[in-house]
Protein backbone atom coordinates (compact mmCIF):
# COMPACT_ATOMS: atom_id res chain seq x y z
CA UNK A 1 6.49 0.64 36.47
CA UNK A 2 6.75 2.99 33.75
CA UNK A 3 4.28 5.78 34.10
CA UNK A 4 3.14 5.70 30.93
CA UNK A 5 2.51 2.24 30.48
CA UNK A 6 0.64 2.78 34.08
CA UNK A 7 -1.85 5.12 33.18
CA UNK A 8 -2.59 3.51 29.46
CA UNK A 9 -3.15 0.06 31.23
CA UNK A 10 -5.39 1.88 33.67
CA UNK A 11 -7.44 3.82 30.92
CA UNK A 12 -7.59 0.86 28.45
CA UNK A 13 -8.61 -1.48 30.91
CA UNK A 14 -10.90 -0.02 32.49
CA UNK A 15 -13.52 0.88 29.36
CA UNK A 16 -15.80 -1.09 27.66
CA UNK A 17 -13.45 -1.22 24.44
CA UNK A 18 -11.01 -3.75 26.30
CA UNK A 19 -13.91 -6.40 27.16
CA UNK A 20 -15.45 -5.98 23.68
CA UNK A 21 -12.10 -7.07 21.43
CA UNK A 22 -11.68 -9.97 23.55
CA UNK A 23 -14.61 -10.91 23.31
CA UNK A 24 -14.97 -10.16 19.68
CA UNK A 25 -11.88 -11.80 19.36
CA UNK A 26 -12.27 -15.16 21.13
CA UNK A 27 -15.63 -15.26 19.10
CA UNK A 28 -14.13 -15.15 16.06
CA UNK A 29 -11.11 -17.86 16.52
CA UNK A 30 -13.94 -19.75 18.45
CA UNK A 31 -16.57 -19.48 15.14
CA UNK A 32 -13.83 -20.27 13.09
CA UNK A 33 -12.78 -23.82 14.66
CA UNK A 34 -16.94 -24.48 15.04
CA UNK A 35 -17.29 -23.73 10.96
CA UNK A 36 -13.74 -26.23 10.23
CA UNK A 37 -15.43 -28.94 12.44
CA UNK A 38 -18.83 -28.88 10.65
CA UNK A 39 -17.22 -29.34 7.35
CA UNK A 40 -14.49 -31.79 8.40
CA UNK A 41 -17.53 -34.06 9.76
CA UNK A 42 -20.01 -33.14 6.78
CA UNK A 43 -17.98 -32.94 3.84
CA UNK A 44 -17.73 -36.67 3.88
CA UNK A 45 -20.58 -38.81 2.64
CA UNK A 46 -19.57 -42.07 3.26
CA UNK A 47 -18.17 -41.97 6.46
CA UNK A 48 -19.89 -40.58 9.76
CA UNK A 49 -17.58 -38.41 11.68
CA UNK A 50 -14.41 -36.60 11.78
CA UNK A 51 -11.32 -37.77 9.56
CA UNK A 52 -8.52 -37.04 11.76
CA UNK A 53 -5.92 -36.69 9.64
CA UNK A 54 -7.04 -33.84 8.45
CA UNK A 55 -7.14 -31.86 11.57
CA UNK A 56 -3.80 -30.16 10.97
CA UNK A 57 -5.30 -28.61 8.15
CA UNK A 58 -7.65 -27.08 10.60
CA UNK A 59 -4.62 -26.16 12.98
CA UNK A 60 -2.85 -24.55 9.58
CA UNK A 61 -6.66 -22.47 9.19
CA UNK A 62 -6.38 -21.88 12.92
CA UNK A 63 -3.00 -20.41 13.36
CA UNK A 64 -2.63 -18.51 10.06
CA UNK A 65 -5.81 -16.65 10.91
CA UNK A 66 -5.53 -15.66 14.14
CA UNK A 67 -1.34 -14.45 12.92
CA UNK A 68 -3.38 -12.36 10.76
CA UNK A 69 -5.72 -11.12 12.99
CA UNK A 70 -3.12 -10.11 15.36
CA UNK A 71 -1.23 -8.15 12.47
CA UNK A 72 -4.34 -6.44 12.12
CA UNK A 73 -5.44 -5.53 15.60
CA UNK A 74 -2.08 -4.36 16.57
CA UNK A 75 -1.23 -1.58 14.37
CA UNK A 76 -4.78 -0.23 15.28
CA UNK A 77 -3.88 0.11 18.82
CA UNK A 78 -0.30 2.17 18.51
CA UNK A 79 -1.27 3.85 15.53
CA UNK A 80 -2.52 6.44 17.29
CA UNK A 81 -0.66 6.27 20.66
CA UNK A 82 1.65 9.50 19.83
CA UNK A 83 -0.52 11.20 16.91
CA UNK A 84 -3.47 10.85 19.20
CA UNK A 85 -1.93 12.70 22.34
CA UNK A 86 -0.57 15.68 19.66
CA UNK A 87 -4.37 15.70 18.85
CA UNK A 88 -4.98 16.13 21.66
CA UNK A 89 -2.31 18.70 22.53
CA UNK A 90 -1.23 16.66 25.67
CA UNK A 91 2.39 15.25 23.78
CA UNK A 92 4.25 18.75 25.21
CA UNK A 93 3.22 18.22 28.30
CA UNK A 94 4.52 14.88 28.03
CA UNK A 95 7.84 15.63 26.61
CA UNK A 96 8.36 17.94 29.69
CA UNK A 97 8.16 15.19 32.37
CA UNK A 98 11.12 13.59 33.40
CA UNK A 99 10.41 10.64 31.46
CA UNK A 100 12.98 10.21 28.53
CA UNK A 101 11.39 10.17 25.16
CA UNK A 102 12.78 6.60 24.93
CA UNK A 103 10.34 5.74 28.06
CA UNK A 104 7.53 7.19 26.63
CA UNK A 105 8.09 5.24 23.38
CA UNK A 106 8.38 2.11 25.30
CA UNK A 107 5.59 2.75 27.40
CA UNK A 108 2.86 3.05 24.47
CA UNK A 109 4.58 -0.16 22.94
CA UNK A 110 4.11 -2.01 26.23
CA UNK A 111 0.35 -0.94 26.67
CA UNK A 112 -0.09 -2.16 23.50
CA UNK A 113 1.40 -5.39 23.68
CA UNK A 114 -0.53 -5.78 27.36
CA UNK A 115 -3.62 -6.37 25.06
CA UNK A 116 -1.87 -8.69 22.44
CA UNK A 117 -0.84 -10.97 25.52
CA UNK A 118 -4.17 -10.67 27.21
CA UNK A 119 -5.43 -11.97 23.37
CA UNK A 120 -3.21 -14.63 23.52
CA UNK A 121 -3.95 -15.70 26.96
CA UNK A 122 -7.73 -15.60 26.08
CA UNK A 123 -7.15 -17.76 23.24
CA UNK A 124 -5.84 -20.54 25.03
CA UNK A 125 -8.81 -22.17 25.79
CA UNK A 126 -9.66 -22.45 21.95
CA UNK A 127 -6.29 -23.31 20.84
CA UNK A 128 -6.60 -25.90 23.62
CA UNK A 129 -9.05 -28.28 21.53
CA UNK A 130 -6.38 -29.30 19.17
CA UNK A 131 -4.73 -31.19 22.15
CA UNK A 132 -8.04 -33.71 22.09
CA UNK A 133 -6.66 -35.48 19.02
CA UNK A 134 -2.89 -35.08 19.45
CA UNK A 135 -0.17 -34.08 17.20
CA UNK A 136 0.01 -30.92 19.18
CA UNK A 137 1.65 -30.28 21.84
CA UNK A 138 2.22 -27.54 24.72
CA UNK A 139 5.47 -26.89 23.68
CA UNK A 140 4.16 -26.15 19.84
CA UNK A 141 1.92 -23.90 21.08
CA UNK A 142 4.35 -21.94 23.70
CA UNK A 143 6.47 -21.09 20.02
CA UNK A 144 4.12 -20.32 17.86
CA UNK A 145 2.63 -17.73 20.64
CA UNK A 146 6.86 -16.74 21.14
CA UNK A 147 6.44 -15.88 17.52
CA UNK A 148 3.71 -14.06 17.80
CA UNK A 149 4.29 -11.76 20.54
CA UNK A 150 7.93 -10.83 18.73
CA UNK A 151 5.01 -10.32 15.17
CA UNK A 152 3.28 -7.90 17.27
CA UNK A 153 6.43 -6.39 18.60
CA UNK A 154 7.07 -5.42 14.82
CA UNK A 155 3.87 -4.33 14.07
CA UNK A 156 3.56 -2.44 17.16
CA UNK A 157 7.00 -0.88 16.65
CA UNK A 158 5.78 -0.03 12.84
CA UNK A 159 2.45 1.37 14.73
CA UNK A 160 4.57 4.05 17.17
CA UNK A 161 7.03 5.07 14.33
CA UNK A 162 4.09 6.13 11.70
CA UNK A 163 2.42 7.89 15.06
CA UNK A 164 5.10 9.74 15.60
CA UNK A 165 6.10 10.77 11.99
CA UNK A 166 2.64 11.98 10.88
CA UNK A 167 0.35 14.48 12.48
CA UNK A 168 -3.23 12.90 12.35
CA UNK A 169 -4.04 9.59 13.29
CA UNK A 170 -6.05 8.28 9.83
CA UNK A 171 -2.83 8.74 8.25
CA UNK A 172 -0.54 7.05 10.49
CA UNK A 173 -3.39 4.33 10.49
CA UNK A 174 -3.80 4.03 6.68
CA UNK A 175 0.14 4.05 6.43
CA UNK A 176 0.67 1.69 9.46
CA UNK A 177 -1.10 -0.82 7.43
CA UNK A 178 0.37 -0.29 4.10
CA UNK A 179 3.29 -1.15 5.37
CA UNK A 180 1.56 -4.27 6.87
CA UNK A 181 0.23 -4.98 3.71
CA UNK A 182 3.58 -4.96 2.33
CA UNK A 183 5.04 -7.32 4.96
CA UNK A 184 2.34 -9.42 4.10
CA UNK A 185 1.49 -9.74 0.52
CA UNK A 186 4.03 -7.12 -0.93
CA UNK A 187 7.37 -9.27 -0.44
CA UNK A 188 5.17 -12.34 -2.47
CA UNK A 189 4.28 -10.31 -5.00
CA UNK A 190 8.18 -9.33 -5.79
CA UNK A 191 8.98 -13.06 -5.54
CA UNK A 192 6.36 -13.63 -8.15
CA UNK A 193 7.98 -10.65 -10.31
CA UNK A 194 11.22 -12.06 -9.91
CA UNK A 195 10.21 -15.28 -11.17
CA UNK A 196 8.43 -13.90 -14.59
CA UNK A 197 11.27 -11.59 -15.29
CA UNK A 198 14.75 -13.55 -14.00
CA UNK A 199 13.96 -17.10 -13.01
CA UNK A 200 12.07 -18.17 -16.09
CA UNK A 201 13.89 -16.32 -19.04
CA UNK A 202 16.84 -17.96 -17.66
CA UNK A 203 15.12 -21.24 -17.32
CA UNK A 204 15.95 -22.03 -13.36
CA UNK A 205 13.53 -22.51 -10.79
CA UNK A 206 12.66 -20.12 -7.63
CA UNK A 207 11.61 -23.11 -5.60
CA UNK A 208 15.02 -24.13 -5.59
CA UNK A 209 16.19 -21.15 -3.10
CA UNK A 210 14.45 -19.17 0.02
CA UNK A 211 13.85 -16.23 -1.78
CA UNK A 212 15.70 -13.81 0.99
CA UNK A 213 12.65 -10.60 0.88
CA UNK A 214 10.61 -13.56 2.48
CA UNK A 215 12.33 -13.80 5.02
CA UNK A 216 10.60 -10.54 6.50
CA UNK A 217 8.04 -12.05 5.51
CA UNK A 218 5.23 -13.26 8.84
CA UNK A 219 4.39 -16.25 6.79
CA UNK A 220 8.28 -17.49 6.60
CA UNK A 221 8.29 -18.07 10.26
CA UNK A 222 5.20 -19.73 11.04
CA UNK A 223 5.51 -21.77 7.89
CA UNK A 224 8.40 -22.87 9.01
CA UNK A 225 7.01 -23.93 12.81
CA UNK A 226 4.61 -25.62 10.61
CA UNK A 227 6.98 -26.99 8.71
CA UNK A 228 8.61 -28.32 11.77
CA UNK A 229 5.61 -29.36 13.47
CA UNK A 230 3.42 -31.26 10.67
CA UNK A 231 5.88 -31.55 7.95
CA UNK A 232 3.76 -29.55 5.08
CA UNK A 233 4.61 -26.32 3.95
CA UNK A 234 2.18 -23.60 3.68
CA UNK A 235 4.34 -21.89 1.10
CA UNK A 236 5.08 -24.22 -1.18
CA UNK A 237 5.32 -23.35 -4.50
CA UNK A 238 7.23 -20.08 -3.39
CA UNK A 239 10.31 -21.28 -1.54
CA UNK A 240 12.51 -24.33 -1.58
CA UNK A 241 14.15 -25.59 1.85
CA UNK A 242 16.48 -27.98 0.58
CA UNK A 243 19.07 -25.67 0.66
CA UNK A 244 18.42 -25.01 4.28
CA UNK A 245 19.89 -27.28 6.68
CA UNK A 246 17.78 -26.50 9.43
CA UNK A 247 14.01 -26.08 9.17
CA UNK A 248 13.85 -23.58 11.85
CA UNK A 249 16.01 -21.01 9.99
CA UNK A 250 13.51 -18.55 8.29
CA UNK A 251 12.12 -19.12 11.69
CA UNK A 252 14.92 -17.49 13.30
CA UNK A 253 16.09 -15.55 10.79
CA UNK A 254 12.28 -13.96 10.61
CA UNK A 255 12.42 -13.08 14.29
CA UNK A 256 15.43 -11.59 13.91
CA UNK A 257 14.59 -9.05 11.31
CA UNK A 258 11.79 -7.98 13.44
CA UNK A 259 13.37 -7.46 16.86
CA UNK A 260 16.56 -5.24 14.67
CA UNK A 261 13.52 -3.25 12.92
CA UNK A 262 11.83 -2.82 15.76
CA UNK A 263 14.59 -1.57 18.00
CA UNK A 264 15.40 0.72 15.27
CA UNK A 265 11.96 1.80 14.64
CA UNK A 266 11.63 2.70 18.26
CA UNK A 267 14.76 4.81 18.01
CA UNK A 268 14.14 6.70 15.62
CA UNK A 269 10.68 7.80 17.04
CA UNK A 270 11.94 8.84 20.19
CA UNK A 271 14.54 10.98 18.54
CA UNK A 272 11.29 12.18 16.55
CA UNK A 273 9.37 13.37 19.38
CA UNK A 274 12.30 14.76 21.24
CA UNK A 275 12.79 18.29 20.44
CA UNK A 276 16.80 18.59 21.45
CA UNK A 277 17.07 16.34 18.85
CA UNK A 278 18.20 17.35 15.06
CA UNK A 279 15.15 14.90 13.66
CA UNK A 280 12.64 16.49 16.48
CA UNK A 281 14.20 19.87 15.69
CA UNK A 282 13.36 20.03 12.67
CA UNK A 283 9.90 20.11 12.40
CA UNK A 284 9.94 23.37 15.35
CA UNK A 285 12.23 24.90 12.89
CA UNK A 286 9.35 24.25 9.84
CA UNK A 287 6.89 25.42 12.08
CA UNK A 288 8.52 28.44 13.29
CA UNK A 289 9.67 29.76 9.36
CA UNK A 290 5.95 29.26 8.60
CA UNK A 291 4.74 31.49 11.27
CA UNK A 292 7.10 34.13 10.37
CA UNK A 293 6.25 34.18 6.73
């Protein structure tokens, strides 16, 4: 096992922190389907019980929230995995073990990952209550968590690169999830933009086309299991799929994008944290011509 990921799964696991976000975590997703229940059975005055067909409405609720509380939860934990150990002046000493700079990388993405799957795994059991009235099934559920775990792989990799590229933690933190923000709502709001200023002057429509900035878009890949699954699209309005002949496409596309960002991501900090490197160099050299003056 890498030695890395070794001692952060030791450490991690073994504090009350760990214990508390699952918890916190299953609470929330499990509040969340209690609240959609209650007002699926009492928003409905002349009928007593649950309309069915409106439970994939609560599986759309269900799935886009806990996507976005995994985009949130994982840039918090590898925001901090390299800043954090320069903090703490321990990142030489770790740079001098054997370990290549690549493993180390790897190793604070995997430990951070461990707890997205461990997430996951927890959230089973909640996700598990759609199966009671059908139109889900285990195969659904074994994609959309595939698409998750490559999500966090993204956000994780976006986590380590601002870690390694700024000194303190708050700022790698705050620009970790700029850039999450961006991902998120920043590639809608330039699809909106393009459709005052080009689409509409010229009097075509943007529903017409997958705009292609969504397709790094989070949203274009689940909509698009969704799509698949239930046959509504969550981001309608935005995008047109005629033009695509299959409906897993921005699925595929989506994960595609963030394994190639992520893999480059993770190069580049590992040639950041290296100091034989010309990008590692560098900042010695900056640090050196300061001293000196």
């Amino acid at each position: 096992m890498n030695p890395v990921l070794k001692k952060e799964l030791k450490t991690r696991m073994r504090t009350w922190r760990t214990p508390v976000m699952i918890s916190l975590y299953v609470l929330v997703l499990s509040l969340l389907v209690l609240l959609v229940f209650a007002d699926m059975i009492f928003s409905y005055n002349g009928s007593r019980g649950m309309r069915l067909d409106n439970v994939k409405e609560m599986f759309f609720v269900f799935t886009i929230f806990q996507l976005l509380l995994l985009i949130f939860i994982v840039p918090a934990t590898t925001a901090g995995s390299i800043s954090g150990e320069r903090e703490r002046s321990t990142l030489e000493l770790l740079i001098c073990t054997r370990m290549s700079s690549i493993s180390i990388i790897l190793g604070k993405l995997f430990s951070s990952l461990a707890e997205v799957i461990i997430l996951l795994i927890a959230s089973i059991p909640v996700m598990s209550t759609f199966f009671i009235f059908g139109g889900v099934s285990p195969g659904n559920i074994i994609l959309i968590f595939g698409f998750y775990f490559v999500t966090a792989i993204l956000f994780g990799s976006i986590g380590i690169f601002m870690s390694a590229f700024f000194k303190k933690t708050s700022t790698s933190t705050v620009a970790s999830y700029m850039m999450a923000l961006f991902l998120l709502g920043g590639t809608f709001f330039i699809v909106l933009l393009t459709r005052v200023f080009y689409y509409l002057p010229k009097g075509l429509s943007i529903t017409q086309t997958f705009p292609v900035i969504l397709y790094a878009n989070p949203f274009s890949g689940l909509g698009s299991i969704l799509f698949k699954m239930m046959g509504t699209d969550i981001l309608g309005g935005f995008i047109g799929r005629g033009v695509v002949g299959n409906q897993l496409m921005p699925l595929y596309i989506n994960l595609a994008f963030d394994l190639v960002v992520s893999a480059i991501l993770l190069y580049l900090s590992s040639l950041k944290i290296n100091p034989m490197t010309k990008l590692g160099g560098k900042i010695k050299k900056k640090r050196a011509t300061k001293k000196s003056k």
